[in-house]
N, C-alpha and C. Protein backbone atom coordinates (compact mmCIF):
# COMPACT_ATOMS: atom_id res chain seq x y z
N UNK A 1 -5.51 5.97 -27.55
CA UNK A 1 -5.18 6.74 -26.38
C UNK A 1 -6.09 6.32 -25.22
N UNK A 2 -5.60 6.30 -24.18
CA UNK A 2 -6.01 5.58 -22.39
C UNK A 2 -6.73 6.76 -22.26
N UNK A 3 -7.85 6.53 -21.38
CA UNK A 3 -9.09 8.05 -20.69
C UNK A 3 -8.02 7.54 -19.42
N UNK A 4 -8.24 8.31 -18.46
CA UNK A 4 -7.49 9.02 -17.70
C UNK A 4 -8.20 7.88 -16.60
N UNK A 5 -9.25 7.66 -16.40
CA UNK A 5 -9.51 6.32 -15.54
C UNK A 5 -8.90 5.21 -15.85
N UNK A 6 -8.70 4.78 -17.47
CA UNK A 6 -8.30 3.41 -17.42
C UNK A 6 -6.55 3.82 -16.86
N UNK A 7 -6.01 5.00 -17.03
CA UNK A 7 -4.41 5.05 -16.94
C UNK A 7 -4.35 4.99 -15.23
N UNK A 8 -5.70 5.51 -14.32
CA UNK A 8 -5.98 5.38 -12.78
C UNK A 8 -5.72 4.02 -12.71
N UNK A 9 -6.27 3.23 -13.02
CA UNK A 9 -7.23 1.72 -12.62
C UNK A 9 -5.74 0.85 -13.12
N UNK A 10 -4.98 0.90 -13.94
CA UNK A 10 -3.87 0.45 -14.20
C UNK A 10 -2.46 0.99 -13.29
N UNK A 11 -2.29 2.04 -12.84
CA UNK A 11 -1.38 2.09 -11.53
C UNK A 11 -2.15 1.87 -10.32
N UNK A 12 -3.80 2.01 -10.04
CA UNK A 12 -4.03 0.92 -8.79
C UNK A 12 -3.68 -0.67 -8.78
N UNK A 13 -3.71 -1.15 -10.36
CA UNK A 13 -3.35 -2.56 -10.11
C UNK A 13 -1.86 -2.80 -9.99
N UNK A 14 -1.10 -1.94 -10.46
CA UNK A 14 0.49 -2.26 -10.38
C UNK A 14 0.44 -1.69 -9.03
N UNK A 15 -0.10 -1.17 -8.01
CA UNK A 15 0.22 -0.80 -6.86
C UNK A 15 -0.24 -1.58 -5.59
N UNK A 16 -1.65 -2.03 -5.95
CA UNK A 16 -2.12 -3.58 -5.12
C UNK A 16 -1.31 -4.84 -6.04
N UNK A 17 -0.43 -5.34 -5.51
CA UNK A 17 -0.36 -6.63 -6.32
C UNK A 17 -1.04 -7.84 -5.81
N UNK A 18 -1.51 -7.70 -5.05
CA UNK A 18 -3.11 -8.90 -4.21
C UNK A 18 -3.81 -9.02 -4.65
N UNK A 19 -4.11 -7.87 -5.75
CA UNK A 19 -5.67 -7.92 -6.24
C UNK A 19 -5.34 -9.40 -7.83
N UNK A 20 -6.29 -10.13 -8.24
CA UNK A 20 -5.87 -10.51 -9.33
C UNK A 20 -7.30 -10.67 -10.12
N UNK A 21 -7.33 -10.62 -11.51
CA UNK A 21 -8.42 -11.69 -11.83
C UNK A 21 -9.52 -12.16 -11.16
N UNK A 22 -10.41 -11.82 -11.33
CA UNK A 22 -11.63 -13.00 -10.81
C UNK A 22 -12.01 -14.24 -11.75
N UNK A 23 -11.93 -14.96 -11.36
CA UNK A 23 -12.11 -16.76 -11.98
C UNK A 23 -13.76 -16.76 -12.25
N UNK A 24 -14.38 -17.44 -12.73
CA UNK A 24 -15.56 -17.85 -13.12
C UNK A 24 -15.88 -18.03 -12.09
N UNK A 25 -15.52 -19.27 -11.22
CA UNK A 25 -16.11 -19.69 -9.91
C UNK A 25 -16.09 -18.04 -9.09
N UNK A 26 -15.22 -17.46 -8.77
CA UNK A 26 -15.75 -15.84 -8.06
C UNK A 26 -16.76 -15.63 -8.27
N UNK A 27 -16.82 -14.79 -9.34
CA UNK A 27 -18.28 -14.58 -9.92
C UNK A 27 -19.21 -15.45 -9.94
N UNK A 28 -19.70 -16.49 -10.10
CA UNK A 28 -20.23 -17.26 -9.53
C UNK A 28 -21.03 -17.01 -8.32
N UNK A 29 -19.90 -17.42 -7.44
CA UNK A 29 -20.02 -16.97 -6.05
C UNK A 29 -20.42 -15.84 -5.62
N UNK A 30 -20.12 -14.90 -6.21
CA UNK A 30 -20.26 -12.99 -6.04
C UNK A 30 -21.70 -12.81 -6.25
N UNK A 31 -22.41 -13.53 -7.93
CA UNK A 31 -23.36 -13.56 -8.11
C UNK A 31 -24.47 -14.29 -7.42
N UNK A 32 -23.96 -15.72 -6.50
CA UNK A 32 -24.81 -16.02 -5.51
C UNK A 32 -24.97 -15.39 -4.35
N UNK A 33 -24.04 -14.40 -3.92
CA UNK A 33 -24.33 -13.56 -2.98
C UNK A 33 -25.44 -12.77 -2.83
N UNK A 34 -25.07 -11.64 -4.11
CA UNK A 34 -25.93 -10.97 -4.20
C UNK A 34 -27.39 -11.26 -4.61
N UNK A 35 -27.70 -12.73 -4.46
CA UNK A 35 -28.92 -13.06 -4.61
C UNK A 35 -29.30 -13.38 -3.65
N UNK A 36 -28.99 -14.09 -2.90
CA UNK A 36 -28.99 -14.74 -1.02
C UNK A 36 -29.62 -13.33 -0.23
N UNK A 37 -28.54 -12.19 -0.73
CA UNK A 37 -29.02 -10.89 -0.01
C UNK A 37 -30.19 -9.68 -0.22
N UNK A 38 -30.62 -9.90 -1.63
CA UNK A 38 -31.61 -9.31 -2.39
C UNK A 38 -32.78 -10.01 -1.59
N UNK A 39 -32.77 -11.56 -1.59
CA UNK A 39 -34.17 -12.21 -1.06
C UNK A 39 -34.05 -11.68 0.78
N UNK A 40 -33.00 -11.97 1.26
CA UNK A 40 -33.50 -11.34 2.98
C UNK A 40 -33.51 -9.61 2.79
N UNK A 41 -32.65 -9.18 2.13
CA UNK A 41 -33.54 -7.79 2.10
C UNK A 41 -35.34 -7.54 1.80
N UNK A 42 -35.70 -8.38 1.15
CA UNK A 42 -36.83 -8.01 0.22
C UNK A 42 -37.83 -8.76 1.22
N UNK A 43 -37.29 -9.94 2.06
CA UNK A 43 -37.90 -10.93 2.85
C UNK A 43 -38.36 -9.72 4.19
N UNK A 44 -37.44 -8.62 4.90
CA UNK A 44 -37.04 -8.22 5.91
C UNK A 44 -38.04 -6.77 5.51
N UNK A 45 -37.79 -6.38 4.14
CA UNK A 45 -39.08 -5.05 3.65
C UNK A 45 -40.20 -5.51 4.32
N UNK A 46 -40.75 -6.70 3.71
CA UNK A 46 -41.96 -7.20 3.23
C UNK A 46 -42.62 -7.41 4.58
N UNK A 47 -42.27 -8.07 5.53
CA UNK A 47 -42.28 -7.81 6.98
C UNK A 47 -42.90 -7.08 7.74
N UNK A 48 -41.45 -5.38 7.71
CA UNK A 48 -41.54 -4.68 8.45
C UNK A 48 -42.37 -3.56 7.42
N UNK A 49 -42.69 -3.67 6.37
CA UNK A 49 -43.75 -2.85 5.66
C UNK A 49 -45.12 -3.32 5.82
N UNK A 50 -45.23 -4.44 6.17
CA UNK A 50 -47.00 -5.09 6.74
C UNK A 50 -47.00 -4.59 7.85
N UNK A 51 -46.05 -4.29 8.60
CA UNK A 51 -45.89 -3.88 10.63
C UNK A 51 -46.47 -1.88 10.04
N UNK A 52 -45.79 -1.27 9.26
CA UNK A 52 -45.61 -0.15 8.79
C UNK A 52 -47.09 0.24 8.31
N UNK A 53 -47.72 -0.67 7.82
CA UNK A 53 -48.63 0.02 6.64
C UNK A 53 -49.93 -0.03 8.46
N UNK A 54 -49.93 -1.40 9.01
CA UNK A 54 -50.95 -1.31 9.99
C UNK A 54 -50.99 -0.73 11.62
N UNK A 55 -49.85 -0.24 11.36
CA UNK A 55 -49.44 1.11 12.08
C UNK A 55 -49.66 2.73 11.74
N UNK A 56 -49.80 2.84 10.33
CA UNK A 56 -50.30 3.82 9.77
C UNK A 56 -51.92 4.01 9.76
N UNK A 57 -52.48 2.71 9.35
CA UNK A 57 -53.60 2.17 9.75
C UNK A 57 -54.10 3.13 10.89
N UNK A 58 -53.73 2.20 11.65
CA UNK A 58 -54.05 3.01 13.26
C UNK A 58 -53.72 3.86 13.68
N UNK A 59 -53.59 4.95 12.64
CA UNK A 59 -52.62 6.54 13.00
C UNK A 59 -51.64 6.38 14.21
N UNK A 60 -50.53 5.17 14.80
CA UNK A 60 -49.62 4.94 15.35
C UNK A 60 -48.73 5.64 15.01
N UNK A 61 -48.06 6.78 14.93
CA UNK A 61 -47.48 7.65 13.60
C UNK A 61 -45.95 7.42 14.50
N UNK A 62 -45.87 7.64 15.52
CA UNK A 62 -44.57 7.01 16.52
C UNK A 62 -44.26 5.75 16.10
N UNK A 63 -45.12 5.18 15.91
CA UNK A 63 -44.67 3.77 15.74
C UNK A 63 -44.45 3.47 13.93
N UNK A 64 -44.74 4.42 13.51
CA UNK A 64 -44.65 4.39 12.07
C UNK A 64 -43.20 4.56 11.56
N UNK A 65 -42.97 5.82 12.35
CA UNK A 65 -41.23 6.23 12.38
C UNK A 65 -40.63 5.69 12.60
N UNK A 66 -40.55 4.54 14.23
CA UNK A 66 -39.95 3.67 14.45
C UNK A 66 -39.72 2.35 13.20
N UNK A 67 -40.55 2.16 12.45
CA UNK A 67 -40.81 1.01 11.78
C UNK A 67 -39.70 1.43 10.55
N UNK A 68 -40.10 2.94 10.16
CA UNK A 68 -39.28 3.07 8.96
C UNK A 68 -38.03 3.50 9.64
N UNK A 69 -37.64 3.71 10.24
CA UNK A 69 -36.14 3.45 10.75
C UNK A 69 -35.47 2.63 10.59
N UNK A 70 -36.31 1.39 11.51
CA UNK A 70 -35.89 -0.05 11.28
C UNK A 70 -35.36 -0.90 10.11
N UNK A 71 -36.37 -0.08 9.29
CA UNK A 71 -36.36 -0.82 7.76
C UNK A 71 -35.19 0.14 7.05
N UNK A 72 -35.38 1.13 7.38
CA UNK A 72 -33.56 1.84 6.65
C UNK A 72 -32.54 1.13 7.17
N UNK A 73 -32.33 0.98 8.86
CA UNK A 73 -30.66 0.39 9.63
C UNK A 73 -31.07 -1.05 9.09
N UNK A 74 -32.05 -2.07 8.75
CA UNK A 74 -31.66 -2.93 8.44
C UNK A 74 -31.37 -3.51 7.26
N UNK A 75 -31.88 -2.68 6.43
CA UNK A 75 -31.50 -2.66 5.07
C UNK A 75 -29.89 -2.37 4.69
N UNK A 76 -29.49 -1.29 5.62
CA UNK A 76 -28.14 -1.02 5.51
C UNK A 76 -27.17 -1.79 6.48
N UNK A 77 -27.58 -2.92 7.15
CA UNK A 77 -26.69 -3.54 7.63
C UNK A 77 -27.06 -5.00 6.74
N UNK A 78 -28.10 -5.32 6.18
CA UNK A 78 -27.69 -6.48 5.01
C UNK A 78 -26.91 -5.84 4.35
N UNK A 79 -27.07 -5.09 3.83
CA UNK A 79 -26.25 -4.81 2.64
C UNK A 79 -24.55 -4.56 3.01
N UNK A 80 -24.46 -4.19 4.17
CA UNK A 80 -22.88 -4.27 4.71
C UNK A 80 -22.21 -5.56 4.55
N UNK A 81 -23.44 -6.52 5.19
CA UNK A 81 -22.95 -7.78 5.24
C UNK A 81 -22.90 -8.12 4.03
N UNK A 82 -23.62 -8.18 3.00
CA UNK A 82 -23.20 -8.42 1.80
C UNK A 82 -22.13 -8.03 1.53
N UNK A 83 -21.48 -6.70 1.49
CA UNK A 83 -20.69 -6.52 0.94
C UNK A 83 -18.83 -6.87 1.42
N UNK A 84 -19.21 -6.98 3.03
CA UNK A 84 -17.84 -7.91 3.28
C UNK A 84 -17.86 -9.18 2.94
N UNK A 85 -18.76 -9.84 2.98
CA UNK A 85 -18.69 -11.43 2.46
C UNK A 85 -18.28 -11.03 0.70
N UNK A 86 -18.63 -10.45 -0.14
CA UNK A 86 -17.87 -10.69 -1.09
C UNK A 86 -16.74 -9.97 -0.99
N UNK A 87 -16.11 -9.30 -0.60
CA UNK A 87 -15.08 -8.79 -0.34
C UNK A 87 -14.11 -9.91 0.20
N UNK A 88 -14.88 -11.19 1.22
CA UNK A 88 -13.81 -11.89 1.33
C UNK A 88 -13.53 -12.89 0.55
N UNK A 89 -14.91 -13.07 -0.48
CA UNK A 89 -14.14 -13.80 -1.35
C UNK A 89 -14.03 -13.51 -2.75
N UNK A 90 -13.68 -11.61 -2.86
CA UNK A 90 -12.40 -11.06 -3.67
C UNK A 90 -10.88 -11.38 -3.12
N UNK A 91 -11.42 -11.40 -2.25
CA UNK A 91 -9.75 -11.76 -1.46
C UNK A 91 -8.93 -13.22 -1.11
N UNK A 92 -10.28 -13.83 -1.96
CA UNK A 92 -10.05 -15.18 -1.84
C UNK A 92 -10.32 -16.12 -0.03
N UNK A 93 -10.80 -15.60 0.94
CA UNK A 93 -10.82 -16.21 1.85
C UNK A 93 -12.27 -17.17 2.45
């Protein structure tokens, strides 16, 4: 007997017929993504957390906020970008 997700996940695929299979090479690819994007995330922390820690340093506490801001919107716009680039090549493009 089907759990009630796999009986979901089987009329989303009869209902996208675009979607197909991912090939080795995808994944592949999917998996080099998400490595490309892990290192400039971690590259882009590492950064703006040395700017962060010697701003705290100097009780800059305005400038502390500013810093961890920065480091949240840019964390969340790699990771956007990550996630349409594999998206376009789920979609094959």
């Amino acid at each position: 007997m089907k759990s009630a997700y796999e009986l979901a996940m089987e009329r989303l695929a009869k209902s996208d017929p675009s979607s197909s299979p991912l090939t080795p090479e995808k994944k592949q690819r999917l998996a080099d993504i998400d490595r490309v994007f892990q290192g400039k995330i971690a590259e882009r922390e590492i950064f703006l957390k040395q700017q962060l820690d010697a701003a705290l340093a100097k009780q800059e506490f305005d400038e502390a906020d500013k810093l961890r801001k920065q480091i949240a919107g840019e964390k969340a716009r790699l990771e956007e970008e990550r996630e349409d680039e594999k998206e376009r090549v789920r979609r094959g493009k």
